[in-house]
PDB file of N, CA and C in Angstrom:
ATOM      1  N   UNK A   1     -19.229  20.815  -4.102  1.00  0.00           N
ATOM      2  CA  UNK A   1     -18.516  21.152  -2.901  1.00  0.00           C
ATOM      3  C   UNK A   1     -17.174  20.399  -2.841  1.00  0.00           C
ATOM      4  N   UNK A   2     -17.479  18.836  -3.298  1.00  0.00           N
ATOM      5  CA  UNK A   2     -15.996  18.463  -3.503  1.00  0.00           C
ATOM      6  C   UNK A   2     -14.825  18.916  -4.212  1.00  0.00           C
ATOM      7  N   UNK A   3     -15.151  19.209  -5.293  1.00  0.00           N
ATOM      8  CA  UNK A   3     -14.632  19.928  -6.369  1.00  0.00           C
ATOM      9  C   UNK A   3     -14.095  20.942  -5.795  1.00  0.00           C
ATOM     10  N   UNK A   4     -14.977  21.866  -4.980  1.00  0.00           N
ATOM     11  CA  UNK A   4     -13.967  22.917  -4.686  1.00  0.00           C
ATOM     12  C   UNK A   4     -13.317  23.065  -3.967  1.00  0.00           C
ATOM     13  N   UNK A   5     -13.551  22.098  -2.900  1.00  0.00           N
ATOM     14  CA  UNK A   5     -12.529  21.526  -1.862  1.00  0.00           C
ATOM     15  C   UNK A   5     -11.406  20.824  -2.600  1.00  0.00           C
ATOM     16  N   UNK A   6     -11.054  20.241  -3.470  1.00  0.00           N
ATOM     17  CA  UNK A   6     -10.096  19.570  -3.971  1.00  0.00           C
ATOM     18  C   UNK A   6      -9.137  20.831  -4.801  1.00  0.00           C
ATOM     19  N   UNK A   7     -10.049  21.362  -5.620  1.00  0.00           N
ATOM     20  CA  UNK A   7      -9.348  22.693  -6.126  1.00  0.00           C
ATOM     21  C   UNK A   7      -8.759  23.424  -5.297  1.00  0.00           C
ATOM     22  N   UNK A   8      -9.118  23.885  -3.530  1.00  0.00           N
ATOM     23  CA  UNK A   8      -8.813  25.080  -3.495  1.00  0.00           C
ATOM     24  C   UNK A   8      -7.626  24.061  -2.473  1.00  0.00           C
ATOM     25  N   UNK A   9      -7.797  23.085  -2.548  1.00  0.00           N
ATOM     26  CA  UNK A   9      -5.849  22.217  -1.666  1.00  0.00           C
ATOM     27  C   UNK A   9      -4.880  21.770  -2.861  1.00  0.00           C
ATOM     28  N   UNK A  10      -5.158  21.916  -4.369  1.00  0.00           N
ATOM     29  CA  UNK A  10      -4.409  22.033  -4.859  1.00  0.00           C
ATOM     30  C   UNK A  10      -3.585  23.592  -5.283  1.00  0.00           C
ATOM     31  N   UNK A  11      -4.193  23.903  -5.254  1.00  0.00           N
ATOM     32  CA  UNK A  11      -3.949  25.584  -5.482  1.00  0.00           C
ATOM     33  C   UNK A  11      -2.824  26.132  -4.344  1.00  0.00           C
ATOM     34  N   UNK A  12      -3.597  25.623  -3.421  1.00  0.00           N
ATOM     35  CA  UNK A  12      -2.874  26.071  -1.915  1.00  0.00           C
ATOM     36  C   UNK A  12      -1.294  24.951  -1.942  1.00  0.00           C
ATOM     37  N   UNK A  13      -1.205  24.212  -2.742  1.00  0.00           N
ATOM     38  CA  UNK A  13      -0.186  23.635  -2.898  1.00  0.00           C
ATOM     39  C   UNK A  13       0.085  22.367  -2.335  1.00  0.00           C
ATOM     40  N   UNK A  14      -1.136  22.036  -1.612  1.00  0.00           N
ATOM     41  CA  UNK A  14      -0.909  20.831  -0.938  1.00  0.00           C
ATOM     42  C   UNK A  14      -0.970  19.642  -1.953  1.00  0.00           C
ATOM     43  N   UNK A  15      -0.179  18.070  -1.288  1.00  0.00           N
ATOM     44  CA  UNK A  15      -0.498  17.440  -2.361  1.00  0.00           C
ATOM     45  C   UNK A  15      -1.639  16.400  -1.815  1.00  0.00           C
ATOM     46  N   UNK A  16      -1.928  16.334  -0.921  1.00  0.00           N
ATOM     47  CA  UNK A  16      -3.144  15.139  -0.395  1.00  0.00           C
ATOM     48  C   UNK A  16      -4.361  16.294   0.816  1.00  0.00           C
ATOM     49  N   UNK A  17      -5.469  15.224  -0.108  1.00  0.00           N
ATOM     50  CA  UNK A  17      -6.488  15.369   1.073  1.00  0.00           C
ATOM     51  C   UNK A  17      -6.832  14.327   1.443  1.00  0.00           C
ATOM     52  N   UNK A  18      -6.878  14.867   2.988  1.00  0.00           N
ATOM     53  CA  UNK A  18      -7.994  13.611   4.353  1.00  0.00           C
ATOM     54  C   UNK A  18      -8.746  14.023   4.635  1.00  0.00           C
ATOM     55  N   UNK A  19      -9.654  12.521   4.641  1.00  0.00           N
ATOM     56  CA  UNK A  19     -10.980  13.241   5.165  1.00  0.00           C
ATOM     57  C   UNK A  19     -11.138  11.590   5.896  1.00  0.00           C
ATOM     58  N   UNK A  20     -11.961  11.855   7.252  1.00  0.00           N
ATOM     59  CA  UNK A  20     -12.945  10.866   7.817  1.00  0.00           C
ATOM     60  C   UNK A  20     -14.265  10.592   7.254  1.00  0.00           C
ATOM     61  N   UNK A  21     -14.707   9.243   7.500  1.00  0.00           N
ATOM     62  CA  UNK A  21     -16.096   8.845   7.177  1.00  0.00           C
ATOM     63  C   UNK A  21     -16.125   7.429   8.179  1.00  0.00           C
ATOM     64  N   UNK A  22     -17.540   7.769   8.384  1.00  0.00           N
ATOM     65  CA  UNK A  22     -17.871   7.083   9.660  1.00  0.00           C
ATOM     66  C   UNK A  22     -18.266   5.823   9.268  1.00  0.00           C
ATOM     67  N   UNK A  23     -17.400   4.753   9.886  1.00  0.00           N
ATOM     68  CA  UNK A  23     -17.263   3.272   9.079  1.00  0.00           C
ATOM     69  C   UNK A  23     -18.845   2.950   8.701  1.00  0.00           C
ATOM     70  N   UNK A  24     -19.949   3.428   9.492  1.00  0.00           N
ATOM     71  CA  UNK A  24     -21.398   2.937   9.291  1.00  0.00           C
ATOM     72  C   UNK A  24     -22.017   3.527   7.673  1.00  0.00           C
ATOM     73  N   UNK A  25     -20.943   4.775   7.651  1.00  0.00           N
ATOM     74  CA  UNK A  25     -21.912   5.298   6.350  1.00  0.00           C
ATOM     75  C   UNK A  25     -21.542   5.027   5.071  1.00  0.00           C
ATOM     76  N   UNK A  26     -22.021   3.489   4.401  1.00  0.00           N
ATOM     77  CA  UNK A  26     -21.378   3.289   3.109  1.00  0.00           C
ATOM     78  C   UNK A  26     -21.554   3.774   2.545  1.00  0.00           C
ATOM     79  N   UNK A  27     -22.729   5.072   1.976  1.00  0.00           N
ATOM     80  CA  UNK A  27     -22.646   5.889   0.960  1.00  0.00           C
ATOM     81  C   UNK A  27     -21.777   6.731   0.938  1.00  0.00           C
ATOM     82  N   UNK A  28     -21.248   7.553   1.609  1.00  0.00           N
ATOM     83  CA  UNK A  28     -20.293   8.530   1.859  1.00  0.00           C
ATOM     84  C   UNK A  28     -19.035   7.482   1.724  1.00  0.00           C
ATOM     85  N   UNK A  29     -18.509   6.236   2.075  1.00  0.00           N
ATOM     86  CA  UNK A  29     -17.377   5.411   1.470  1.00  0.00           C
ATOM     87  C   UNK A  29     -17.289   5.119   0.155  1.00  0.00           C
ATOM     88  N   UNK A  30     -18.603   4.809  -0.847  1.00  0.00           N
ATOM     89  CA  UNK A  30     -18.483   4.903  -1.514  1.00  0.00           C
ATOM     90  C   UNK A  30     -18.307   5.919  -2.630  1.00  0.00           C
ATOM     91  N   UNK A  31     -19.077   6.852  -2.404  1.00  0.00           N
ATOM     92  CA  UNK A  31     -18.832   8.166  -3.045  1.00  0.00           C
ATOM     93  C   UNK A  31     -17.349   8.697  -2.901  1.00  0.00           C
ATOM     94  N   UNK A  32     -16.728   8.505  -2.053  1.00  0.00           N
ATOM     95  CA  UNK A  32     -15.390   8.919  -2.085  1.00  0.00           C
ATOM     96  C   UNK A  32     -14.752   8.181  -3.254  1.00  0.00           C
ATOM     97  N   UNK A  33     -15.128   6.803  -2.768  1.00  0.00           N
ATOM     98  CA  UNK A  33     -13.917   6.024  -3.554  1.00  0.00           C
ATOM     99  C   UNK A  33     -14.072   6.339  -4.879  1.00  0.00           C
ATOM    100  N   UNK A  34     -15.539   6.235  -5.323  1.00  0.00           N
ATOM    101  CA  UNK A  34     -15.686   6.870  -6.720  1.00  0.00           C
ATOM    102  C   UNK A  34     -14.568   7.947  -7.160  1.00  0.00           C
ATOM    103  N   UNK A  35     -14.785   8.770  -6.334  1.00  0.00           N
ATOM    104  CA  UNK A  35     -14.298  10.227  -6.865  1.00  0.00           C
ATOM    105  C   UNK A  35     -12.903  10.070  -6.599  1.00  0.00           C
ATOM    106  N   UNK A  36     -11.796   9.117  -5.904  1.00  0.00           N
ATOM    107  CA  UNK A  36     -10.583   8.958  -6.681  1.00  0.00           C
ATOM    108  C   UNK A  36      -9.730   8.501  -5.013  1.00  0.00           C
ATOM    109  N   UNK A  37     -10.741   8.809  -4.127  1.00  0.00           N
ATOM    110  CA  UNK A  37     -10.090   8.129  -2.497  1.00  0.00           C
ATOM    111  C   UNK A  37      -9.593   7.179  -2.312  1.00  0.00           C
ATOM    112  N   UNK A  38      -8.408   6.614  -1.624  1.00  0.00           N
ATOM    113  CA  UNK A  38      -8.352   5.648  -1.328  1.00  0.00           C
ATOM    114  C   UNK A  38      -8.234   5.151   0.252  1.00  0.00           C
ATOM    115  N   UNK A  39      -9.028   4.115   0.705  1.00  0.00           N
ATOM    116  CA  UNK A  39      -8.823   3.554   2.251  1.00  0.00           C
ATOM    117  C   UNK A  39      -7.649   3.903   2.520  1.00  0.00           C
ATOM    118  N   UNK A  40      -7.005   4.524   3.539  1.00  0.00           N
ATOM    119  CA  UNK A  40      -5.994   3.913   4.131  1.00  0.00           C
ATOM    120  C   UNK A  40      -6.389   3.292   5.441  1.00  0.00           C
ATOM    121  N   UNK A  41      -6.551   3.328   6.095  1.00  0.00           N
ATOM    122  CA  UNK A  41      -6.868   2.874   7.627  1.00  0.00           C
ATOM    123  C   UNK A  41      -8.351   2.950   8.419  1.00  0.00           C
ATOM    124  N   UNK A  42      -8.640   2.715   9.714  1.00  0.00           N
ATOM    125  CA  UNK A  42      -9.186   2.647  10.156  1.00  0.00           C
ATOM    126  C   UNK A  42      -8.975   3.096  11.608  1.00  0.00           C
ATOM    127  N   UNK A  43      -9.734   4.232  12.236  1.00  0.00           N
ATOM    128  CA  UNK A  43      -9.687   4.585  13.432  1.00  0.00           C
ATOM    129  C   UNK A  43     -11.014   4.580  14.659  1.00  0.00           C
ATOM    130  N   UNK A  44     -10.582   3.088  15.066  1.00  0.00           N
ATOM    131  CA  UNK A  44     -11.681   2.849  16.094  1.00  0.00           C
ATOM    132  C   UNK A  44     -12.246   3.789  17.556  1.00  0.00           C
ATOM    133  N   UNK A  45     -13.351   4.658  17.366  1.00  0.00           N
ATOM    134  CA  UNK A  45     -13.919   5.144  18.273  1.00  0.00           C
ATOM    135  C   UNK A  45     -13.110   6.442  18.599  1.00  0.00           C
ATOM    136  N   UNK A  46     -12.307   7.217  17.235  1.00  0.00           N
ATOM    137  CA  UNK A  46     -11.839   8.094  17.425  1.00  0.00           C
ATOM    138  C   UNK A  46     -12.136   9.911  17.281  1.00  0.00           C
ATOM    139  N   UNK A  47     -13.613   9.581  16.762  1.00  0.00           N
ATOM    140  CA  UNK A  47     -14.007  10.843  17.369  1.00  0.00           C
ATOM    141  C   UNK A  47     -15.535  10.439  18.245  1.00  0.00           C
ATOM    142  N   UNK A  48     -15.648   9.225  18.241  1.00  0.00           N
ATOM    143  CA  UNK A  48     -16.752   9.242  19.056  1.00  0.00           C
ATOM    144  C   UNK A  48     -16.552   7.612  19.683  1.00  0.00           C
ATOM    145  N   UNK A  49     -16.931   7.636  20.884  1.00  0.00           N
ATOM    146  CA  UNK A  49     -17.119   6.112  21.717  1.00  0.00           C
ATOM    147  C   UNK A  49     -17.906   5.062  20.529  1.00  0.00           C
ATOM    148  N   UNK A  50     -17.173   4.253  20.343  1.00  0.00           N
ATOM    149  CA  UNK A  50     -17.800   2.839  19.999  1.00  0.00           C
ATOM    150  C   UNK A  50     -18.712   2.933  18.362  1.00  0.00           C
ATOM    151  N   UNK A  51     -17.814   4.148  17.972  1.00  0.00           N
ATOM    152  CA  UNK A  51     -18.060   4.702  16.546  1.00  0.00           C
ATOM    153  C   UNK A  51     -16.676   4.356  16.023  1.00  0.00           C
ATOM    154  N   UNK A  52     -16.512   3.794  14.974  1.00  0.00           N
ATOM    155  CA  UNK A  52     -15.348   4.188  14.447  1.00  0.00           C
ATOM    156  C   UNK A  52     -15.032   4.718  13.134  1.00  0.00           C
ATOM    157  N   UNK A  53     -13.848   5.038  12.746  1.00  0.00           N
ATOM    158  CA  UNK A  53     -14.034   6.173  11.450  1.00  0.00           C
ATOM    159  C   UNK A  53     -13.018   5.300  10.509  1.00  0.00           C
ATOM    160  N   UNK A  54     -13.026   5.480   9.178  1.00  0.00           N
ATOM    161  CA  UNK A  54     -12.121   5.198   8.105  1.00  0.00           C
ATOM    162  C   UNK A  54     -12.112   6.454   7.691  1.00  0.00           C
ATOM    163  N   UNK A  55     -10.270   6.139   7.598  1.00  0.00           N
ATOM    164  CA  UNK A  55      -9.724   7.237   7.032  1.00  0.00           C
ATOM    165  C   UNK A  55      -9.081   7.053   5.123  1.00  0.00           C
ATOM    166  N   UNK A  56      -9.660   8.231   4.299  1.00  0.00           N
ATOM    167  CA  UNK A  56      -9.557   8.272   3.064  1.00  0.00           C
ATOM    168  C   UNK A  56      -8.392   9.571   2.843  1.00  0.00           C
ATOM    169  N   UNK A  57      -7.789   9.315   1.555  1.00  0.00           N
ATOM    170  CA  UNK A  57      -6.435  10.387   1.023  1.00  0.00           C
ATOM    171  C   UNK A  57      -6.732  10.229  -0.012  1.00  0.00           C
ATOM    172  N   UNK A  58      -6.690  11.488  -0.787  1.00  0.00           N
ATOM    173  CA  UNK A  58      -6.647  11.565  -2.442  1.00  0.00           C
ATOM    174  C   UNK A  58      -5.261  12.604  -2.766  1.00  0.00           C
ATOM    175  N   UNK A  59      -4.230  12.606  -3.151  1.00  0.00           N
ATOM    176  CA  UNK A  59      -2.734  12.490  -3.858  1.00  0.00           C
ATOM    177  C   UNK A  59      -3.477  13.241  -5.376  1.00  0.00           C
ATOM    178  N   UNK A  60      -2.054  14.135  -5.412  1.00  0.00           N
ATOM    179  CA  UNK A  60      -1.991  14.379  -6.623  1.00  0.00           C
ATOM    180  C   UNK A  60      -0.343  14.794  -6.834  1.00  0.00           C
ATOM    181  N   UNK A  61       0.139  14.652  -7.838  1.00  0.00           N
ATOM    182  CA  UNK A  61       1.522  14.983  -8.397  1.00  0.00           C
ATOM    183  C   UNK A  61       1.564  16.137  -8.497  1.00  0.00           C
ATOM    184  N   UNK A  62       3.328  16.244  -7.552  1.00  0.00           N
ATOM    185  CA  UNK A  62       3.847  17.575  -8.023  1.00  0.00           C
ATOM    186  C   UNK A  62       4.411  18.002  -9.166  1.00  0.00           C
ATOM    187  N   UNK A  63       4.407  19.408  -9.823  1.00  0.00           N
ATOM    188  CA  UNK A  63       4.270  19.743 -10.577  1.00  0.00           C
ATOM    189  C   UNK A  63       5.414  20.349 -11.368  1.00  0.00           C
TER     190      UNK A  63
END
């Protein structure tokens, strides 16, 4: 599913994807980072009260 999510925003021409993950769920942080994410930030309680989210971007070069 990642894969084809990454394929079908390069195609479409974009050069970055974002995605949220909910600071509690280290598997899903880590699995990103694996696959080529990097942290940028952190957004406290921004889609839910007293939840907060890290935000990940994966970049690719234009062509």
């Amino acid at each position: 599913m990642l894969r084809d999510a990454e394929r079908r925003t390069r195609a479409s021409g974009c050069r970055h994807l974002v995605l949220l993950v909910t600071n509690t769920n280290r598997r899903a942080r880590t699995f990103y980072a694996r696959h080529g994410y990097r942290h940028v930030g952190d957004l406290p309680a921004f889609v839910r009260p007293r939840i907060g989210e890290s935000l990940y971007v994966k970049s690719w070069p234009t062509h």
